[in-house]
Protein backbone atom coordinates (compact mmCIF):
# COMPACT_ATOMS: atom_id res chain seq x y z
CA UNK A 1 87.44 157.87 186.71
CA UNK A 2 84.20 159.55 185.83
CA UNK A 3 83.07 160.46 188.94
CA UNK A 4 79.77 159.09 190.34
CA UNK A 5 76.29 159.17 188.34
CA UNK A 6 77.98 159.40 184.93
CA UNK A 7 76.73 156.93 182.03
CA UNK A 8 79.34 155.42 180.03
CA UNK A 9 76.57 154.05 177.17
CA UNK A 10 77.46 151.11 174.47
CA UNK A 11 75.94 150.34 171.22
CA UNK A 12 76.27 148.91 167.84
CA UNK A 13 78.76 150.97 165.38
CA UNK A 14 78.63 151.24 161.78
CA UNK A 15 80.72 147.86 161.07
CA UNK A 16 78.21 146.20 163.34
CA UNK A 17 75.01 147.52 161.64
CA UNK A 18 74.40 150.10 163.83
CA UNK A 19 74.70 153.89 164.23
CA UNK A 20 76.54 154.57 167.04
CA UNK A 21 80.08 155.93 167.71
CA UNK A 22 80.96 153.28 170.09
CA UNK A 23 81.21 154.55 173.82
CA UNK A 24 79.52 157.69 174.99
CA UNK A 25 79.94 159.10 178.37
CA UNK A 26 77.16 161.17 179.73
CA UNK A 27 76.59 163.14 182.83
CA UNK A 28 73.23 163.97 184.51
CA UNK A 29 72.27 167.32 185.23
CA UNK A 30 70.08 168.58 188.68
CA UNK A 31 66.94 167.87 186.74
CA UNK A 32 68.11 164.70 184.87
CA UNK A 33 68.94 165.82 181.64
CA UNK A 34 72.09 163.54 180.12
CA UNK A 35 74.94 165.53 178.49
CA UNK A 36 77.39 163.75 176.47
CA UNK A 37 80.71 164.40 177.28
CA UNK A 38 83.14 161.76 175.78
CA UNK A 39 83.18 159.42 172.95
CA UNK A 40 85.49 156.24 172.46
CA UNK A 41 85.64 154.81 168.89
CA UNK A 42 85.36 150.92 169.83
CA UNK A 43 83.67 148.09 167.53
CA UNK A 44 80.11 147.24 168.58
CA UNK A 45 80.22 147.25 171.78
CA UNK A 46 77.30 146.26 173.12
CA UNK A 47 77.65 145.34 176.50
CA UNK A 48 80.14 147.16 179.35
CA UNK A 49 80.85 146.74 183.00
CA UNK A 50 83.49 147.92 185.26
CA UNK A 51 86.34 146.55 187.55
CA UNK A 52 84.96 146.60 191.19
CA UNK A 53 88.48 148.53 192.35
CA UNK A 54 90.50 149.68 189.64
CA UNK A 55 89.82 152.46 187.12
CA UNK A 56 88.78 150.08 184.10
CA UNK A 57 86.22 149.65 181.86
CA UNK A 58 85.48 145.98 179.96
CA UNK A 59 83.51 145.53 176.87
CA UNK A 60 82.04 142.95 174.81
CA UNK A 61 82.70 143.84 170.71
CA UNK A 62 79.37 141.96 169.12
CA UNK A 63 81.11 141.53 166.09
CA UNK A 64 80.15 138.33 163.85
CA UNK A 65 82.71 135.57 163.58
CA UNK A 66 84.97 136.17 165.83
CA UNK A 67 84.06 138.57 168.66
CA UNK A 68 86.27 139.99 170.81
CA UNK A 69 86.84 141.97 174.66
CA UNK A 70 87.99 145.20 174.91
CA UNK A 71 89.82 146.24 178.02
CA UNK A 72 89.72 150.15 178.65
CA UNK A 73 90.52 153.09 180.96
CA UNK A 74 88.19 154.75 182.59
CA UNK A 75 89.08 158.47 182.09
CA UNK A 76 89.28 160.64 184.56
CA UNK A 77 86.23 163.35 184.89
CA UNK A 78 85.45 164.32 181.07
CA UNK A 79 88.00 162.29 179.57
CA UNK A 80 86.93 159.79 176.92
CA UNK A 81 87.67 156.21 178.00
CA UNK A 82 90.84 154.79 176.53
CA UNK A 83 91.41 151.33 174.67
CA UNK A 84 94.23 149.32 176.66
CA UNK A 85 94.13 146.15 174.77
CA UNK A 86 91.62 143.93 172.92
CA UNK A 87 91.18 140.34 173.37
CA UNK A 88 89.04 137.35 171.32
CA UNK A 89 85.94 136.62 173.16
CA UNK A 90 86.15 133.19 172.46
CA UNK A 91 83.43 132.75 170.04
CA UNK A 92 81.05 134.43 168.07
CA UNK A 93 78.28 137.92 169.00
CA UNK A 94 79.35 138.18 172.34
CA UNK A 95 76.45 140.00 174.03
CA UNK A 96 77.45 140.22 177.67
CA UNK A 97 80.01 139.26 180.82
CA UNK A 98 80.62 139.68 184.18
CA UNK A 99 83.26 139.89 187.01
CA UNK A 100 83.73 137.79 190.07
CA UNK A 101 83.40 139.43 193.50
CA UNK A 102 86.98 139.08 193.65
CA UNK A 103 87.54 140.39 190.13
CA UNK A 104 89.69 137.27 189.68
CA UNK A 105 87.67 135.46 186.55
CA UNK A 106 85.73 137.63 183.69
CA UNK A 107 83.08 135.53 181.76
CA UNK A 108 81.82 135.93 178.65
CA UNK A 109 78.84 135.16 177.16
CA UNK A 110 78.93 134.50 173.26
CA UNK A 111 75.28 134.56 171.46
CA UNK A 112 76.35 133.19 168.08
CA UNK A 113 77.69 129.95 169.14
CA UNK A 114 76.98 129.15 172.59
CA UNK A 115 80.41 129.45 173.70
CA UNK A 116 81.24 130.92 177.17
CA UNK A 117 85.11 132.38 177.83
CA UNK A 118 86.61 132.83 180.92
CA UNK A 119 89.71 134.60 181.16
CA UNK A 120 91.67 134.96 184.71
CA UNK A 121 92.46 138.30 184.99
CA UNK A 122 95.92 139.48 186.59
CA UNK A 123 96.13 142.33 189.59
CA UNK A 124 96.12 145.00 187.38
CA UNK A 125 92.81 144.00 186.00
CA UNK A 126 94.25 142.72 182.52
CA UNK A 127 93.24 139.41 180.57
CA UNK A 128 95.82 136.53 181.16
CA UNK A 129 96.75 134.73 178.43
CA UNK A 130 95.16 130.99 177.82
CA UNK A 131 90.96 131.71 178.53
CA UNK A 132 89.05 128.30 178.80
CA UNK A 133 86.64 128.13 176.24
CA UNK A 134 83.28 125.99 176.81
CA UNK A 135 81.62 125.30 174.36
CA UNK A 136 78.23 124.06 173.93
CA UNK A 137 74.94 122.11 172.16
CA UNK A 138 71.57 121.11 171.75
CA UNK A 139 68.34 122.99 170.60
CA UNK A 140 64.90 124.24 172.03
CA UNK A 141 61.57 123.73 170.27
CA UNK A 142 61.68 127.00 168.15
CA UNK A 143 62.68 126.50 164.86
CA UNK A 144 64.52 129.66 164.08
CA UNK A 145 65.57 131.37 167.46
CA UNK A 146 66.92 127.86 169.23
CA UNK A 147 68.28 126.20 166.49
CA UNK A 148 71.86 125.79 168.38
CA UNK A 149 72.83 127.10 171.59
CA UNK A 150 73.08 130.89 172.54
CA UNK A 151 74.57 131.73 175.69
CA UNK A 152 73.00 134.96 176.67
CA UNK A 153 73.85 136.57 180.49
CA UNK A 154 76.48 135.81 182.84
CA UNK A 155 76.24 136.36 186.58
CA UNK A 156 78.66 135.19 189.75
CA UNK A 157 76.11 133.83 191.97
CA UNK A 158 76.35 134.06 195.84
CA UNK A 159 77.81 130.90 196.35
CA UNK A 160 80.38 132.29 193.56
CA UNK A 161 79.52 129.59 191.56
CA UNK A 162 79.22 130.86 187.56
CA UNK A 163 75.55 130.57 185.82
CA UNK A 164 74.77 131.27 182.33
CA UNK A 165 71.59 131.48 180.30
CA UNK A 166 71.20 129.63 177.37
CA UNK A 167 68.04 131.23 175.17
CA UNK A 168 68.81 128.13 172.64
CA UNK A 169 68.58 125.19 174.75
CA UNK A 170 66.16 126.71 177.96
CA UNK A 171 69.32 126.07 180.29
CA UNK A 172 70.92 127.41 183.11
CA UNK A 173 74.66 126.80 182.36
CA UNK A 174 76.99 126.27 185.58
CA UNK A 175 80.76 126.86 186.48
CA UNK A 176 82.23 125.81 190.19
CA UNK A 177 84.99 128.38 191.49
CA UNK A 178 88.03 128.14 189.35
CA UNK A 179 85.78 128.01 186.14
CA UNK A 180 85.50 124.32 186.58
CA UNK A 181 82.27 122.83 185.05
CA UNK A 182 79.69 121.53 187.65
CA UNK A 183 79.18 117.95 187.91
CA UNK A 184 75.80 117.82 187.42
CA UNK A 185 75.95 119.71 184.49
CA UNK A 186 73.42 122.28 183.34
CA UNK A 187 69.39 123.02 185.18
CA UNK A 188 66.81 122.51 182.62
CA UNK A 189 64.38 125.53 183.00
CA UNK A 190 60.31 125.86 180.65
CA UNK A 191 60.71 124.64 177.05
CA UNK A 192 60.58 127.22 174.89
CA UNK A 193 60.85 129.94 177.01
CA UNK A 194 64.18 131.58 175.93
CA UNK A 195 65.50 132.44 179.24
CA UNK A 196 67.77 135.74 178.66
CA UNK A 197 68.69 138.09 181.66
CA UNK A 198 68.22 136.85 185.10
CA UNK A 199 69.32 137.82 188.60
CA UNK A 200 69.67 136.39 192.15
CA UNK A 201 67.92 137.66 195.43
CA UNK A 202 66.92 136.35 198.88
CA UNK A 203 67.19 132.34 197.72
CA UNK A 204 65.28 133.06 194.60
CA UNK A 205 66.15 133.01 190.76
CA UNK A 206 64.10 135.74 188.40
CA UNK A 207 64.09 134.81 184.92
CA UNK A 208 62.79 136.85 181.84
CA UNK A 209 62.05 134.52 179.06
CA UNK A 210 62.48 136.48 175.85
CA UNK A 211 60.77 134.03 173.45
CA UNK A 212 57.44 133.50 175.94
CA UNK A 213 56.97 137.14 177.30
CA UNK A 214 57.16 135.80 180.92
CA UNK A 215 59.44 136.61 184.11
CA UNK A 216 59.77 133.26 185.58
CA UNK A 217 60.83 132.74 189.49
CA UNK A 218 62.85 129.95 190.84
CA UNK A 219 63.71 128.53 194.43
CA UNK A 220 67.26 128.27 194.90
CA UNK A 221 67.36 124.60 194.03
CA UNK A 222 65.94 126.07 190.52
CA UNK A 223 62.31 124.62 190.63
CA UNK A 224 60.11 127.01 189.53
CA UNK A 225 58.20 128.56 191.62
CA UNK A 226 55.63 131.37 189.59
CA UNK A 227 55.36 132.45 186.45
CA UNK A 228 53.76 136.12 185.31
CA UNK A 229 52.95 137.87 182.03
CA UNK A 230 55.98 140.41 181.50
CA UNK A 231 53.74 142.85 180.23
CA UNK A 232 50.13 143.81 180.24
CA UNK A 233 49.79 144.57 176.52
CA UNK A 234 48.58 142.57 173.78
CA UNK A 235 50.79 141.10 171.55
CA UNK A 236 54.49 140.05 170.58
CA UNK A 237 56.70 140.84 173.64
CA UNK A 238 60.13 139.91 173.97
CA UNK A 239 61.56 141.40 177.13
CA UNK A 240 65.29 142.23 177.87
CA UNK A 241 67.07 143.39 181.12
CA UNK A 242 65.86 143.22 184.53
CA UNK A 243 66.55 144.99 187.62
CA UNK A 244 65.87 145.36 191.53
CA UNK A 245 64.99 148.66 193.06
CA UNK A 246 68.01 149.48 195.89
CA UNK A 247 65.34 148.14 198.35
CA UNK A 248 64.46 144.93 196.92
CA UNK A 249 60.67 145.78 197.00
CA UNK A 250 60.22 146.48 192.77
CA UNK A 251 61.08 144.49 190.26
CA UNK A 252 61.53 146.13 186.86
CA UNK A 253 61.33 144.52 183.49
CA UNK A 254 61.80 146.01 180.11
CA UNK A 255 59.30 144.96 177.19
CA UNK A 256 60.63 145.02 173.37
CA UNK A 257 57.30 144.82 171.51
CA UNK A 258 54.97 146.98 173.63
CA UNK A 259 58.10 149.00 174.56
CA UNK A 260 57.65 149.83 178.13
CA UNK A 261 59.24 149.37 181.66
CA UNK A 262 56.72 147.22 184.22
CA UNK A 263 57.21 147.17 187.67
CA UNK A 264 56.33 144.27 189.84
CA UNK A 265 56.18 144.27 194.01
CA UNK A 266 58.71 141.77 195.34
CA UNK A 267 57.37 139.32 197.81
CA UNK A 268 59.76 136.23 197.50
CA UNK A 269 58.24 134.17 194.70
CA UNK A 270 55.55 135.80 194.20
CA UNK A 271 55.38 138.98 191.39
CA UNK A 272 52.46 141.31 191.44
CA UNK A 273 52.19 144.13 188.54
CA UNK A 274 52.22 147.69 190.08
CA UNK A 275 52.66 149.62 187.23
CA UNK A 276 53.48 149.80 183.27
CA UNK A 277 55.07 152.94 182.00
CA UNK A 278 56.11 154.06 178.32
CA UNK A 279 60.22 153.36 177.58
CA UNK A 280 59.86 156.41 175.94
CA UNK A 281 61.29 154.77 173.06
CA UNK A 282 61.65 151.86 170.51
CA UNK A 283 62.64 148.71 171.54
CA UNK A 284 64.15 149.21 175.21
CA UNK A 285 66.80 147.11 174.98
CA UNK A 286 68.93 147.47 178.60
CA UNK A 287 68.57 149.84 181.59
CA UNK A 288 70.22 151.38 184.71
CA UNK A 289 68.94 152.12 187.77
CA UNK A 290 70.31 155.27 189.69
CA UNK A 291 68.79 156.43 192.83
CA UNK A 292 65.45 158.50 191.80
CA UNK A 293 66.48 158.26 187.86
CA UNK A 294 66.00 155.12 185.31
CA UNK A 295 68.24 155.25 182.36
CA UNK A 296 66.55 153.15 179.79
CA UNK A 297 68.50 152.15 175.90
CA UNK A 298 65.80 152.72 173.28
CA UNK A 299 67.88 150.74 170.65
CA UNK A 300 65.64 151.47 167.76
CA UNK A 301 64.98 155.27 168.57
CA UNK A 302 68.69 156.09 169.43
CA UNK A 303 67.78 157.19 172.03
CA UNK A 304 68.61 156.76 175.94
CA UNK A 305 65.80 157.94 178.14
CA UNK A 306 66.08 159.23 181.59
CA UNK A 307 63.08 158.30 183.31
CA UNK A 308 61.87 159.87 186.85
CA UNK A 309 61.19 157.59 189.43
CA UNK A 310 58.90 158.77 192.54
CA UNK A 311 58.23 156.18 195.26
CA UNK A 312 59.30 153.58 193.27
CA UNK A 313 57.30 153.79 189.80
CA UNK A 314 58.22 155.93 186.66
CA UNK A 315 56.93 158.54 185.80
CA UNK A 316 55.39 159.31 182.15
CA UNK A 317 57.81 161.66 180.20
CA UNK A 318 61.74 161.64 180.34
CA UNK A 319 64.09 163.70 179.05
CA UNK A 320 66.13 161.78 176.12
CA UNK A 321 69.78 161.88 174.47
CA UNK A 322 70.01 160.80 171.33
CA UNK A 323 72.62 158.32 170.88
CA UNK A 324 72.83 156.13 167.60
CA UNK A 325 71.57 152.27 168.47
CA UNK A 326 72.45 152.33 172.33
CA UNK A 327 72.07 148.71 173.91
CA UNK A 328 73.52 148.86 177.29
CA UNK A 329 73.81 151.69 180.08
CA UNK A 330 76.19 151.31 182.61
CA UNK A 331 76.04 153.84 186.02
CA UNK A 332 79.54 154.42 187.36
C-alpha cells in the first residue's frame, strides 16, 4: 500500500473531456512539495476512496451513459495502483460513493440520472454480483440544473443508516441497514438550494448548497438550524467539498467562482467566518485534509495545491503539481 501521507489523485481523462491520465499517486516531501510517483490509466475517474482494511482502491468512472466502478490495488510503496475488475455503476456520471463502517455495502452516487447503486461487497473487498439499483424523480425550481434528479454525495451516517444528496430535487435521500429504503422516504431540505457535499458531526447535518452559495446546518431530525454565505466575495459561487479540521473546531468549504478555501469556527449550529484564503487555483473542485497540509484539486488549472495550514487557517501561497483536470484527492 502506499504508505501513509501519499495522494492517490483522480480526474477526468481524455474520453471524458478532460486532461488527465487517470490516477496519479503523489508523495509529500518535508516541506510539502507533491512528487508524482505512479500513474494508472483508468476512464474518468473522478471520485476514489479506499477499503477501511484491505489494500484496495474504489473508483467512480464519470463516463456518460453508462458509468461504471473500478475496483483496484493499492500498490505497494511507488507502485502504480492496479485495475482488478470494473463494474456498471448503475446509471449514468457517477460522481461519488462511499463504504460502510463495516465495508459490507459500497454506494454509489450517479449525477446523470439520479440513480443510487449499492453493491454488497464480499470479504475480499470485491463487488457481488446483483447491486440494487434505486432509482429516482422529481425536479427543483431551476430550470436547467434541477430539471430531473441528480444524486450527488453518499455518506454512512452514525446510525449506519445510508443518506444521499439530491442537487435536483433539494433532498436528502435515505437507505436503512441492508440498503432497504426508509419508510418515510426522503427529508425535504431549502428549495433551490442544490444541496451537494455534506457531512455529519456532534447531532448536526452541514450542507453546502451548490446552486445558492450557502453552507446550511441541520439538527439531527434535519430541521434547519442556520444558514451562512459560503463565501465572502461578490458574485456567482458554487461551492464543492467540505471538511472538518481533526479537532472539530474549523469548518472548511471550497468556493468554485471566487475560487478559495473559507474557514468557519465550529460551535454546534452555529458557523462563524474566520478566514478566506486563495485555492491557489481555478475552480477548487475537492480537497484533503492532512495534518498541517491542505491538498486542494484546482480542476480548471490542473493543478493540485498543497496549502500550509498554521493553527488552523491556510496560509497564502502553496506549492502546486500540475496534474491535468484533477477532481478528487484522496490521503492514504
Amino acid at each position: 500500500m502506499p504508505r501513509p501521507g501519499d495522494l492517490v489523485i483522480g480526474g477526468y481523462t481524455p474520453d471524458t473531456e478532460g486532461s488527465g491520465p487517470g490516477l496519479t499517486v503523489a508523495r509529500p516531501d518535508a516541506e510539502g512539495r507533491l512528487e508524482p510517483v505512479a500513474e494508472t490509466a483508468v476512464s474518468g475517474p473522478s471520485f476514489v476512496t479506499g477499503h477501511p482494511r484491505l489494500p484496495l482502491l474504489y473508483a467512480v468512472l464519470e463516463r456518460e451513459g453508462e458509468g461504471g466502478l473500478a475496483v483496484l490495488a493499492a500498490g505497494e510503496d511507488r507502485a502504480a495502483p492496479r485495475l482488478l475488475a470494473e463494474h456498471p455503476s448503475g446509471g449514468s456520471l457517477p460522481c461519488h460513493l462511499a463504504l460502510d463502517d463495516r465495508a459490507e455495502w459500497l454506494a454509489i452516487a450517479n449525477y446523470g440520472d439520479g440513480t443510487v447503486t449499492a453493491y454488497r461487497l464480499g470479504e475480499d473487498g470485491m463487488p457481488e454480483p446483483g447491486p440494487l439499483t434505486f432509482p429516482h424523480e422529481g425536479r427543483g425550481p431551476h430550470p436547467e440544473r434541477q430539471e430531473g434528479p441528480h444524486a450527488h454525495m453518499a455518506v454512512f451516517g452514525p446510525d449506519g443508516v445510508l443518506y444521499v444528496t439530491d442537487l435536483g430535487t433539494d433532498e436528502v435521500r435515505r437507505f436503512l441497514p441492508g440498503m432497504r429504503p426508509h419508510p418515510e422516504g426522503s427529508v425535504r431540505l431549502a428549495s433551490g438550494s442544490g444541496p451537494r457535499h455534506f457531512l455529519h458531526h456532534e447531532g448536526h447535518w452541514y450542507v453546502t448548497g451548490e446552486l445558492d452559495g450557502t453552507v446550511r446546518v441541520y439538527d439531527a431530525s434535519w430541521r434547519e438550524a442556520g444558514t451562512v454565505r459560503a463565501s465572502g466575495a461578490e458574485g456567482e459561487n458554487l461551492p464543492s467539498h467540505l471538511a472538518l479540521s481533526a479537532d472539530g473546531c474549523h469548518l472548511y468549504v471550497a468556493n468554485r467562482g471566487p475560487d478559495t478555501v473559507a474557514v468557519f469556527a465550529v460551535d454546534g449550529p452555529r458557523l462563524t467566518m474566520v478566514a478566506e484564503a486563495p485555492a491557489g487555483g481555478r475552480w477548487p473542485r475537492h480537497f484533503a485534509i492532512d495534518g498541517d497540509r491542505l491538498y486542494v484539486a484546482c480542476q480548471r488549472s490542473d493543478v493540485v495545491v498543497a496549502l500550509g495550514l498554521k493553527e488552523g487557517l491556510p496560509e497564502h501561497g502553496g506549492q502546486a503539481l500540475a496534474v491535468g483536470t484533477p477532481s478528487c484527492v484522496l490521503v492514504r
